[in-house]
Protein backbone atom coordinates (compact mmCIF):
# COMPACT_ATOMS: atom_id res chain seq x y z
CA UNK A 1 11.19 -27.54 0.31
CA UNK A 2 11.98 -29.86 -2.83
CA UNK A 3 8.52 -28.30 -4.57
CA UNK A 4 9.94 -24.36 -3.97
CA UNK A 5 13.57 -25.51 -5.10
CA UNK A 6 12.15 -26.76 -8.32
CA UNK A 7 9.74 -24.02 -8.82
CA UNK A 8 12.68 -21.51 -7.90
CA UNK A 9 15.09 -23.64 -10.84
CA UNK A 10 11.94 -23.41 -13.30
CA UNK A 11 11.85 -19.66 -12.65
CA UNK A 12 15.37 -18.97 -13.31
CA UNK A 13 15.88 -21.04 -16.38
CA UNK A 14 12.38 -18.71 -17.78
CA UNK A 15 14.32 -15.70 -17.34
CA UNK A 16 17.55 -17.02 -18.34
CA UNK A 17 15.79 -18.04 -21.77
CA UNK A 18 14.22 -15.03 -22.35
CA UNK A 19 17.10 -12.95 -22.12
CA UNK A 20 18.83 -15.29 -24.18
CA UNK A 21 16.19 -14.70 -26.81
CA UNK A 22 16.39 -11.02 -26.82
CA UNK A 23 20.43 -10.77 -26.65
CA UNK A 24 22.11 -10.77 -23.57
CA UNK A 25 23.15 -6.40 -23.35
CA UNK A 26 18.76 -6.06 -23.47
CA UNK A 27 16.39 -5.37 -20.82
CA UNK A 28 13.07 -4.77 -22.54
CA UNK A 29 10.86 -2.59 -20.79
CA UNK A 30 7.15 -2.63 -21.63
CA UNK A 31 5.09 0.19 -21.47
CA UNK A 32 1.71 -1.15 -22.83
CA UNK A 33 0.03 -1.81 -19.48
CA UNK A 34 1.01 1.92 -18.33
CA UNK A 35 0.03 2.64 -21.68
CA UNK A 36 -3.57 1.17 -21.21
CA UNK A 37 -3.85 3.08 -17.65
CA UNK A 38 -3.28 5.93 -19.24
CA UNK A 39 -6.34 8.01 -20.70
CA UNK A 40 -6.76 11.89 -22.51
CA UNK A 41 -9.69 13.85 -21.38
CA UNK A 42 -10.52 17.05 -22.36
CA UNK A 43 -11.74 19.68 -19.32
CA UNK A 44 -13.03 22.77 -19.64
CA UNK A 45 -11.37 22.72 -23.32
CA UNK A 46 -8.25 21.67 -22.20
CA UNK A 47 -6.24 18.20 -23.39
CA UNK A 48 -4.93 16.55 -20.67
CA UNK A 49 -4.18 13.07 -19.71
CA UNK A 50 -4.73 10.85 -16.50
CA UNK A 51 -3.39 7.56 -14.72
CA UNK A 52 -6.23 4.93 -14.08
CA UNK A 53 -5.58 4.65 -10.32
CA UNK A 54 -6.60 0.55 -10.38
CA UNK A 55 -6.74 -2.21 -12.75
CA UNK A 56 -8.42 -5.58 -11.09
CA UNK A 57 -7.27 -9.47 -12.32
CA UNK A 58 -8.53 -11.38 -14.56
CA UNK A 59 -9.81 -8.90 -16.84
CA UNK A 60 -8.19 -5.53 -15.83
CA UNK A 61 -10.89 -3.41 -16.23
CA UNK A 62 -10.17 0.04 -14.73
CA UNK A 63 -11.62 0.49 -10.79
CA UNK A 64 -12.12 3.95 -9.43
CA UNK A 65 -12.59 4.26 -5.69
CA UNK A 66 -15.62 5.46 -4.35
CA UNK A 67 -14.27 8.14 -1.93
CA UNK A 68 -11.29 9.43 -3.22
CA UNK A 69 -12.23 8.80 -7.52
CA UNK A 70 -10.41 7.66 -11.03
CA UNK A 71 -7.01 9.18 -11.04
CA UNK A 72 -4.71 11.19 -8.77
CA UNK A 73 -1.46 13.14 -8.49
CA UNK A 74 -0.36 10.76 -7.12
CA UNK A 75 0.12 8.43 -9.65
CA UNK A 76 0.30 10.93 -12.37
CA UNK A 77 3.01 13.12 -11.31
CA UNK A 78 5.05 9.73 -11.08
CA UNK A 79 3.72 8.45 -14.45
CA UNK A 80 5.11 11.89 -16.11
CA UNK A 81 8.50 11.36 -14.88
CA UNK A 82 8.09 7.85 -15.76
CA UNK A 83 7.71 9.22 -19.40
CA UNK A 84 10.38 12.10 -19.59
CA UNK A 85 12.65 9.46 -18.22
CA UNK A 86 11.77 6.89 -21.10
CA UNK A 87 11.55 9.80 -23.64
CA UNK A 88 15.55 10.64 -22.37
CA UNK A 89 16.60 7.02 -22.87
CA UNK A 90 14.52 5.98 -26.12
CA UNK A 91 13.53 9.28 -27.15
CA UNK A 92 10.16 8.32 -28.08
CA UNK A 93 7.82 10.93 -29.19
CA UNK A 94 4.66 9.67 -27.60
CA UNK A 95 6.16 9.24 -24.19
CA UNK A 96 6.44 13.08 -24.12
CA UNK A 97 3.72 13.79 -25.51
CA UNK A 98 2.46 11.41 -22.55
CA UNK A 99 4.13 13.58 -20.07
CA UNK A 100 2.74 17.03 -21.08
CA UNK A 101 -0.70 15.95 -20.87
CA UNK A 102 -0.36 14.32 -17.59
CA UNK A 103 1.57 17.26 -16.44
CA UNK A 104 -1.13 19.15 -17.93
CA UNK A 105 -3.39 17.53 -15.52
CA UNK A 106 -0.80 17.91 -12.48
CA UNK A 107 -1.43 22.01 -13.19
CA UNK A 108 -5.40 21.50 -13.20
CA UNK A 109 -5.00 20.03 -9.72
CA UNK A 110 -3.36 23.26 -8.15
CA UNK A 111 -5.68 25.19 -5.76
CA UNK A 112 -5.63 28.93 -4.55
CA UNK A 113 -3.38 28.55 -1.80
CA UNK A 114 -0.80 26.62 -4.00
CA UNK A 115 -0.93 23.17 -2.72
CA UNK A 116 -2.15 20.68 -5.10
CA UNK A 117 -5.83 18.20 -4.98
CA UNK A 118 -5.27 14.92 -5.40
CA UNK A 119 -7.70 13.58 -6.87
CA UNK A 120 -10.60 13.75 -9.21
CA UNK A 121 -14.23 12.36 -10.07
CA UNK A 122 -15.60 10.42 -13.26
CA UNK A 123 -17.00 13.16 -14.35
CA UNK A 124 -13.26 15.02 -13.99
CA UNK A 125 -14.26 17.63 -11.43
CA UNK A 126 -12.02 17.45 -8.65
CA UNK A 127 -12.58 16.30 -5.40
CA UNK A 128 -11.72 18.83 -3.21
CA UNK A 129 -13.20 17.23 0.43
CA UNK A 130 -11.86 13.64 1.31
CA UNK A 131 -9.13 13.75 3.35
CA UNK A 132 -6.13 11.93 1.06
CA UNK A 133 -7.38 14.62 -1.86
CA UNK A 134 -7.67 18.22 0.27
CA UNK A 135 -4.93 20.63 -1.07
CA UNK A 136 -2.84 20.67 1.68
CA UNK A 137 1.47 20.09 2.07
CA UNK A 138 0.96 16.61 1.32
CA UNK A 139 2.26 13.55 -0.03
CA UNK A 140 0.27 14.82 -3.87
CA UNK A 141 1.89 18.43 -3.28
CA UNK A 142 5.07 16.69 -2.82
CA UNK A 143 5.07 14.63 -5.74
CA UNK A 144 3.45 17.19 -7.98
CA UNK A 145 6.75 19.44 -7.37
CA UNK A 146 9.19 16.58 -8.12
CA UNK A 147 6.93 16.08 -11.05
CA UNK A 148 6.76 19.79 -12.39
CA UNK A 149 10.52 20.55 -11.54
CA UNK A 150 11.95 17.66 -13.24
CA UNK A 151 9.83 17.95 -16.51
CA UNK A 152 10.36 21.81 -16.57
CA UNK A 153 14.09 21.42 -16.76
CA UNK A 154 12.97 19.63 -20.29
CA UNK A 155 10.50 22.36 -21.77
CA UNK A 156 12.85 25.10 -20.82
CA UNK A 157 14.60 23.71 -24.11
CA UNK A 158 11.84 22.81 -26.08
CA UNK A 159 8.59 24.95 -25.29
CA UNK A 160 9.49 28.00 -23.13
CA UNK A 161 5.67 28.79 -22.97
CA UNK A 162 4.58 25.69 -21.48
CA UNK A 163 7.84 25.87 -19.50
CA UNK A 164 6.67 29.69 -18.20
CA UNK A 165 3.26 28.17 -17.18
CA UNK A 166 4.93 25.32 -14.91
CA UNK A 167 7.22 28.09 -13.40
CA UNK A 168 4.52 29.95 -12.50
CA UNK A 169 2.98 26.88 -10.90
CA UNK A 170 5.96 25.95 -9.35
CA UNK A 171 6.85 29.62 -8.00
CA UNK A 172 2.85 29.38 -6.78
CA UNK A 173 3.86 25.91 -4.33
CA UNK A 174 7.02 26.93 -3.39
CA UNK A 175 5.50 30.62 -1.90
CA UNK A 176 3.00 28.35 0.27
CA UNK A 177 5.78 26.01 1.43
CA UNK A 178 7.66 28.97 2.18
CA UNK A 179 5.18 30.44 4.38
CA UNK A 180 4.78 26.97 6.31
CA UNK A 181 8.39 26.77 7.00
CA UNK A 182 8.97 26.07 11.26
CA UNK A 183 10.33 28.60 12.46
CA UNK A 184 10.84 26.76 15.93
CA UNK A 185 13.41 22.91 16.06
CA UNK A 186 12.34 21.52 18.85
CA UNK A 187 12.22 17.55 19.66
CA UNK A 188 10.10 15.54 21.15
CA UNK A 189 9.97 12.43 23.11
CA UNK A 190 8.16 9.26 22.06
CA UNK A 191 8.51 5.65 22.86
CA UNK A 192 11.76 6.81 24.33
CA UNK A 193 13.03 8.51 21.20
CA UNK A 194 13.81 11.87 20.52
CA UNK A 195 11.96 12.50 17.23
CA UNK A 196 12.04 16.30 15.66
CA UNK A 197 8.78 18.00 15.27
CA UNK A 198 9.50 20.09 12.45
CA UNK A 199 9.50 17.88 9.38
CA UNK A 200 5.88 17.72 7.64
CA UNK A 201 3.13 16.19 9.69
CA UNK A 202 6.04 16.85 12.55
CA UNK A 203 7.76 13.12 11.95
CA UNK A 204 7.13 12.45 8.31
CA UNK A 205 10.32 11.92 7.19
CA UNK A 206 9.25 9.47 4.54
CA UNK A 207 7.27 12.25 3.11
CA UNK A 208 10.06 14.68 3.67
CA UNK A 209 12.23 12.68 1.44
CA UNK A 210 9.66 13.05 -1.51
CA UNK A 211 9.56 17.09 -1.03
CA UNK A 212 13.45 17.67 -0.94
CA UNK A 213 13.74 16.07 -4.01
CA UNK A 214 11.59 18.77 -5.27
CA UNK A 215 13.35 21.59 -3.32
CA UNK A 216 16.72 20.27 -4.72
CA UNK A 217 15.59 20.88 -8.11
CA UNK A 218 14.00 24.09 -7.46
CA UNK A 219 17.27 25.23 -5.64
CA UNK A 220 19.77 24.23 -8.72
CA UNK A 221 17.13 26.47 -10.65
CA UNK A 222 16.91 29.63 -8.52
CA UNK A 223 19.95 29.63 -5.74
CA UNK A 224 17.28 30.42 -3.62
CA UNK A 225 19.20 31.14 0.03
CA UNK A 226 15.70 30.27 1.61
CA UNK A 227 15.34 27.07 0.20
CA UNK A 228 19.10 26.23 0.54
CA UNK A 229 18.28 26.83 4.75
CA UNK A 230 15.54 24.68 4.31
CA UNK A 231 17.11 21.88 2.70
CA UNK A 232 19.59 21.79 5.51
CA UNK A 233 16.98 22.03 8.11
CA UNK A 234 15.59 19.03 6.96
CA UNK A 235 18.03 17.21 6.09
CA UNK A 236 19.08 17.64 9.77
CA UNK A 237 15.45 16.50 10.78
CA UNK A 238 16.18 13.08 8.89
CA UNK A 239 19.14 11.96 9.99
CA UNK A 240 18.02 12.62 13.56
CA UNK A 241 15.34 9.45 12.46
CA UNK A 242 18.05 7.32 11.80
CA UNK A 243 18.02 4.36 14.34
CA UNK A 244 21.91 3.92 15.04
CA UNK A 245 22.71 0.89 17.38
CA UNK A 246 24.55 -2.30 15.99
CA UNK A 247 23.26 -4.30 18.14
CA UNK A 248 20.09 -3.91 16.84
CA UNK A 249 18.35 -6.04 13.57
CA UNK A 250 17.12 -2.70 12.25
CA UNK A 251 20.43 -0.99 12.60
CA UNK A 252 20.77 1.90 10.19
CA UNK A 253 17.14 2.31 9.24
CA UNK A 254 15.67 5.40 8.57
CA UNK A 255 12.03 5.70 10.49
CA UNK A 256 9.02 7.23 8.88
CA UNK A 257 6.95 8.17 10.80
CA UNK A 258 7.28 8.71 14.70
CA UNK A 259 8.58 5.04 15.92
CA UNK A 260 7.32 3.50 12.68
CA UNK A 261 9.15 2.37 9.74
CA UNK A 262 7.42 0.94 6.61
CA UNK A 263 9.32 -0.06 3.51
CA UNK A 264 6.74 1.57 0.65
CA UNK A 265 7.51 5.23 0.08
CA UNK A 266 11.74 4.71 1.98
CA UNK A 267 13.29 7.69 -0.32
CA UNK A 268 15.06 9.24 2.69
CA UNK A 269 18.62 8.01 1.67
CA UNK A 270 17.98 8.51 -1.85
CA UNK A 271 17.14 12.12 -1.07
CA UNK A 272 19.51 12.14 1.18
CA UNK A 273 22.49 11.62 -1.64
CA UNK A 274 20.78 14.21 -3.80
CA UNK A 275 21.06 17.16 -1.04
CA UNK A 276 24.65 16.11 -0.74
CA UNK A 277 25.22 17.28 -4.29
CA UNK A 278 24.45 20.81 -3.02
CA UNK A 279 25.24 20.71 0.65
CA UNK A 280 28.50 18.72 0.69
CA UNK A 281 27.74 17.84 4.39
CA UNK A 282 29.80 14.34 4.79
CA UNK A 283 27.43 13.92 7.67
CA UNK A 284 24.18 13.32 5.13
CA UNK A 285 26.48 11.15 2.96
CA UNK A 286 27.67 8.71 5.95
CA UNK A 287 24.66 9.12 7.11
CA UNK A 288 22.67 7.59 3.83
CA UNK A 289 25.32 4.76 3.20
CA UNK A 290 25.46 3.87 6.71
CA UNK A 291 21.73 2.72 5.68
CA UNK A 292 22.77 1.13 2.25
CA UNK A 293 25.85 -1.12 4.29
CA UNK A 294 23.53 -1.78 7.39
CA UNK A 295 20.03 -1.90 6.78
CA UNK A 296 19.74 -2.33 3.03
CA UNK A 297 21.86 -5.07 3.45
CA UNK A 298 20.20 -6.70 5.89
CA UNK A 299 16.95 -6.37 3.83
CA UNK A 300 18.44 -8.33 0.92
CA UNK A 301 19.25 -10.84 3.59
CA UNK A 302 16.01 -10.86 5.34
CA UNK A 303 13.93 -11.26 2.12
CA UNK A 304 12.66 -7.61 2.41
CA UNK A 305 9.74 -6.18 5.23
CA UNK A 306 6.79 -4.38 5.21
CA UNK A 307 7.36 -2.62 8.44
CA UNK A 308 8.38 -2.33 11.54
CA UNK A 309 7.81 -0.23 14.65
CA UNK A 310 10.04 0.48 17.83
CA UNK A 311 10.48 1.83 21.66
CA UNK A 312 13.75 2.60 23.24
CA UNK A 313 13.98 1.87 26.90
CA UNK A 314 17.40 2.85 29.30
CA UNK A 315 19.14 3.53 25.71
CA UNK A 316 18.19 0.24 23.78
CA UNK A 317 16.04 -0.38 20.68
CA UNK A 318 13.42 -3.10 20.50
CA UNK A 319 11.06 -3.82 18.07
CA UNK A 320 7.17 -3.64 19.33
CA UNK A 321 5.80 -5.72 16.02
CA UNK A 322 7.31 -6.09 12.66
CA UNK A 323 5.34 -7.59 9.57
CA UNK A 324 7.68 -9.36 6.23
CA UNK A 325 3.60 -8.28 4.18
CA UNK A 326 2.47 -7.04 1.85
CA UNK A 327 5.62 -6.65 0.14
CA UNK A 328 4.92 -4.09 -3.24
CA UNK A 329 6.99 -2.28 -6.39
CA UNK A 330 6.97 0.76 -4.30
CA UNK A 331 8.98 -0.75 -1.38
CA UNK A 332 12.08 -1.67 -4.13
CA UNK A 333 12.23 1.76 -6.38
CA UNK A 334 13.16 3.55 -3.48
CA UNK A 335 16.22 0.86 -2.60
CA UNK A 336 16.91 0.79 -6.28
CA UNK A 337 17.37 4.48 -6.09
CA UNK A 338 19.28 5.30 -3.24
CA UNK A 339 22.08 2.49 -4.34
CA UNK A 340 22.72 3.53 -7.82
CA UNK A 341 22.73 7.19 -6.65
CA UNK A 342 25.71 5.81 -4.00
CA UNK A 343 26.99 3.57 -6.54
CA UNK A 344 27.56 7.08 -8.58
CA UNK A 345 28.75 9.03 -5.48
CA UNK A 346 31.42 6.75 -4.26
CA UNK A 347 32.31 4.57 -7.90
CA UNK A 348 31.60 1.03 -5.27
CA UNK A 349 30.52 -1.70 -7.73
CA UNK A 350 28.46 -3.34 -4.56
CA UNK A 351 26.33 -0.54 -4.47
CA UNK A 352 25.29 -1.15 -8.36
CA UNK A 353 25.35 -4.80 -7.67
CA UNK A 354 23.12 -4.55 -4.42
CA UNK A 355 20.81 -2.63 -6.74
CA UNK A 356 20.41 -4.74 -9.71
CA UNK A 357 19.74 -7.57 -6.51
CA UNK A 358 16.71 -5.55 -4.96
CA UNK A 359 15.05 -5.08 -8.47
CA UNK A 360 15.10 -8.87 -9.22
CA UNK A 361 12.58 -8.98 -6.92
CA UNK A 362 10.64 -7.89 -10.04
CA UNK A 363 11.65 -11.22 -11.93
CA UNK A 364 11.51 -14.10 -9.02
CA UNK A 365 13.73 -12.94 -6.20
CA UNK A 366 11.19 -12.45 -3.81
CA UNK A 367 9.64 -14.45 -0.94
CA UNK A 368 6.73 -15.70 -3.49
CA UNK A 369 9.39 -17.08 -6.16
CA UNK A 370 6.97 -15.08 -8.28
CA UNK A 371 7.60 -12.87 -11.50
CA UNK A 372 5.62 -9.34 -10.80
CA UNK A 373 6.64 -8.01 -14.06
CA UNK A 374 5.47 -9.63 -17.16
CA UNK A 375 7.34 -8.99 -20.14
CA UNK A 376 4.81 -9.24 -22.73
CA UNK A 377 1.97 -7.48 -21.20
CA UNK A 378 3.85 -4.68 -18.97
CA UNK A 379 1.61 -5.56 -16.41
CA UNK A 380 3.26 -5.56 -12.67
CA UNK A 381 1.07 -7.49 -9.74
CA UNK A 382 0.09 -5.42 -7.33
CA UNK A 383 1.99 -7.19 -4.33
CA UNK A 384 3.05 -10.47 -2.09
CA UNK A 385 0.78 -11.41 0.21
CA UNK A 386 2.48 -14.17 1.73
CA UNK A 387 5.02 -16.74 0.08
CA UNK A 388 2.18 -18.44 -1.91
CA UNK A 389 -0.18 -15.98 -2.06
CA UNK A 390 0.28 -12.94 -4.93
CA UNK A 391 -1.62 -10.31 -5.80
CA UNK A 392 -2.39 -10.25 -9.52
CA UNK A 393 -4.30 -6.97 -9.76
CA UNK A 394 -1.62 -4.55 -12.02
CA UNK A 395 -2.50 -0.70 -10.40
CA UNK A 396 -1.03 2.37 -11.28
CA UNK A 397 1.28 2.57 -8.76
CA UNK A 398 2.70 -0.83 -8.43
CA UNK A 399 3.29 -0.28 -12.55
CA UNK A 400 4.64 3.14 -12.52
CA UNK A 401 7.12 2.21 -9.65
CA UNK A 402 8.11 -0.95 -11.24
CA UNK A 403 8.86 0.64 -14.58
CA UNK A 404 10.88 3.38 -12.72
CA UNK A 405 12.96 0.46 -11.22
CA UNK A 406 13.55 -1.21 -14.63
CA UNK A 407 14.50 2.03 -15.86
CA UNK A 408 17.24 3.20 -13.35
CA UNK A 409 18.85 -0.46 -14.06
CA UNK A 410 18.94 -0.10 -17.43
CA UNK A 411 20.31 3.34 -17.45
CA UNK A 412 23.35 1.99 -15.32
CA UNK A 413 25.85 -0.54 -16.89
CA UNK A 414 27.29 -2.28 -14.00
CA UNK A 415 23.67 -2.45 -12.69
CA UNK A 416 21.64 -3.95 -16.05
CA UNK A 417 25.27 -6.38 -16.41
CA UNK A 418 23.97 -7.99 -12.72
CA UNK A 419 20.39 -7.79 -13.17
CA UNK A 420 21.02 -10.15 -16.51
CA UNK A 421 23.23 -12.47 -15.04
CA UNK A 422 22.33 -15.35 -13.43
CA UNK A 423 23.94 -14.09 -10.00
């Protein structure tokens, strides 16, 4: 105990001096591993750019997968809204000239039937057969609409052709999505909860979070009474996920996927708050900060989780097996999120506060004691194993999602103020 109180002291004061060193209003964000993951290819006579999907310790030589490939959607969709987002705070040149290429790429990845592939091969042809890469309404085709909508409401200012061509690419998703809207709400039972079938996959509400941040967008854009319906039919689908019972650790949790809940990927408040900017349904907002007082809350407490998975039996939750690992960047963006959007909903400092706590997990406040970001390099470790045990690999995602985090806390006052103290 002495050994992780001193290490824990040691880590502090390391953080406390480089702050000091760099004035005490400054978070410095550095983009040169992201930087180094990213990579411009030409196909078919067309510049584009992609995200190196892994990047191994010591060395951090780029690793490509051998059924799936080099890059992805996936990470490049996020990396493009990593670098509008950096090009609206710093408004640096290169970063948006790093987000039309990758978007660039996002628009080579559409298919025929207007879902996106996922990924592609070394040789940049597109791998159109594994199963986390088929063009389908997906976690990729999700992502790839957040990506495109957000970054078109840019180059409707600044290059109305480009903007015209990720309209059309937009308008091209949003037709198939259309045509694979339920047209039946029906529940079903499982591990003695009633779960709604109608979300994608039937119980994804983890990745319906992802897709109504898209639809949100699109709907500011067009008023489109379709999508507006849609919206509120899943929104409803969500909040029937929420496991309600405070007598239960989990209390206020959002589940993913049928009884499951895992922490990477937990956007469903955060989109949550955003559909409540159109809907004005009080039930989504209680709804989402009844997570953010219960849950979140507890998380902080707990040390974060990776998952957890549940029954009900004569009306009362139980847990079936939870796991505190891996812990990763991707399970802290979406907490980081959803608090800073409540934080400017409702004007509560706690939220802000609560946020700038989750993303310290990024500088030492995490079961390992470890820092995951290093300042100098950019590089963010892949994940916590255990409390001695971290993974030093720097991937795209873990990167991209911990520069997103860094981002969102510097944007907000209250927020960066915490993160820099020593609270």
């Amino acid at each position: 105990m002495k050994y992780y109180i001193k290490k824990y002291f040691l880590l502090l004061l390391f953080v406390a001096i480089t702050i000091s060193c760099n004035g005490n209003d400054k978070l410095i964000i550095n983009n040169s591993h992201l930087d180094y993951l990213y990579e411009e290819i030409v196909v078919d006579g067309k510049e584009m750019a992609i995200i190196h999907i892994y990047s191994d310790y010591p060395d951090y030589t780029f690793v490509g997968d051998d059924d799936e490939g080099i890059s992805c959607v996936d990470d490049v969709a996020r990396a493009a809204v990593y670098y509008l987002y950096d090009w609206e705070i710093n408004s640096e040149q290169s970063s948006i000239d790093k987000n039309k290429k990758l978007i660039e790429f996002v628009l080579y990845l559409q298919s025929d039937n207007g879902y996106f592939y996922n990924f592609i091969w070394d040789d940049y042809s597109i791998n159109r057969d594994f199963k986390t890469s088929v063009a389908e309404p997906n976690w990729w085709s999700w992502r790839a609409l957040w990506a495109l909508m957000e970054s078109y409401d840019f180059y409707k200012q600044s290059d109305q052709v480009f903007a015209e061509r990720i309209f059309d690419s937009i308008e091209k998703l949003i037709s198939a999505v259309k045509k694979d809207i339920p047209t039946a709400y029906e529940y079903e039972e499982l591990y003695g909860l009633n779960l709604p079938t109608w979300l994608p996959h039937k119980y994804a509400s983890d990745q319906t979070a992802v897709l109504l941040l898209g639809l949100v967008n699109y709907y500011n854009e067009t008023s489109d009474p379709i999508i507006y319906n849609y919206i509120e039919i899943l929104c409803k689908g969500v909040l029937t996920m929420q496991l309600t019972d405070e007598e239960f650790t989990y209390n206020g949790a959002f589940l993913s996927w049928q009884n499951l809940w895992h922490a990477w990927g937990n956007l469903q408040s955060f989109a949550l708050l955003k559909c409540y900017s159109i809907l004005n349904d009080e039930a989504i907002l209680n709804s989402a900060l009844y997570e953010l007082d219960n849950f979140y809350a507890f998380l902080i407490h707990a040390n974060y989780l990776n998952y957890f998975n549940v029954k009900k039996t004569n009306g009362k939750l139980s847990v079936i097996e939870s796991e505190k690992y891996s812990q990763i960047a991707y399970n802290i963006r979406p907490m980081v999120y959803a608090l800073l959007e409540a934080y400017k909903i409702t004007s509560k400092d706690i939220y802000a506060e609560q946020a700038a706590e989750v993303a310290k997990w990024l500088t030492g406040r995490n079961p390992a004691n470890a820092m995951m970001y290093n300042i100098d390099t950019g590089r963010i470790f892949d994940g916590i194993n255990s409390e001695s045990e971290v993974n030093k690999n720097s991937g795209a995602e873990s990167t991209i999602e911990g520069l997103l985090t860094l981002l969102k806390i510097k944007e907000n006052e209250r927020a960066l103020k915490y993160f820099l103290s020593d609270n």
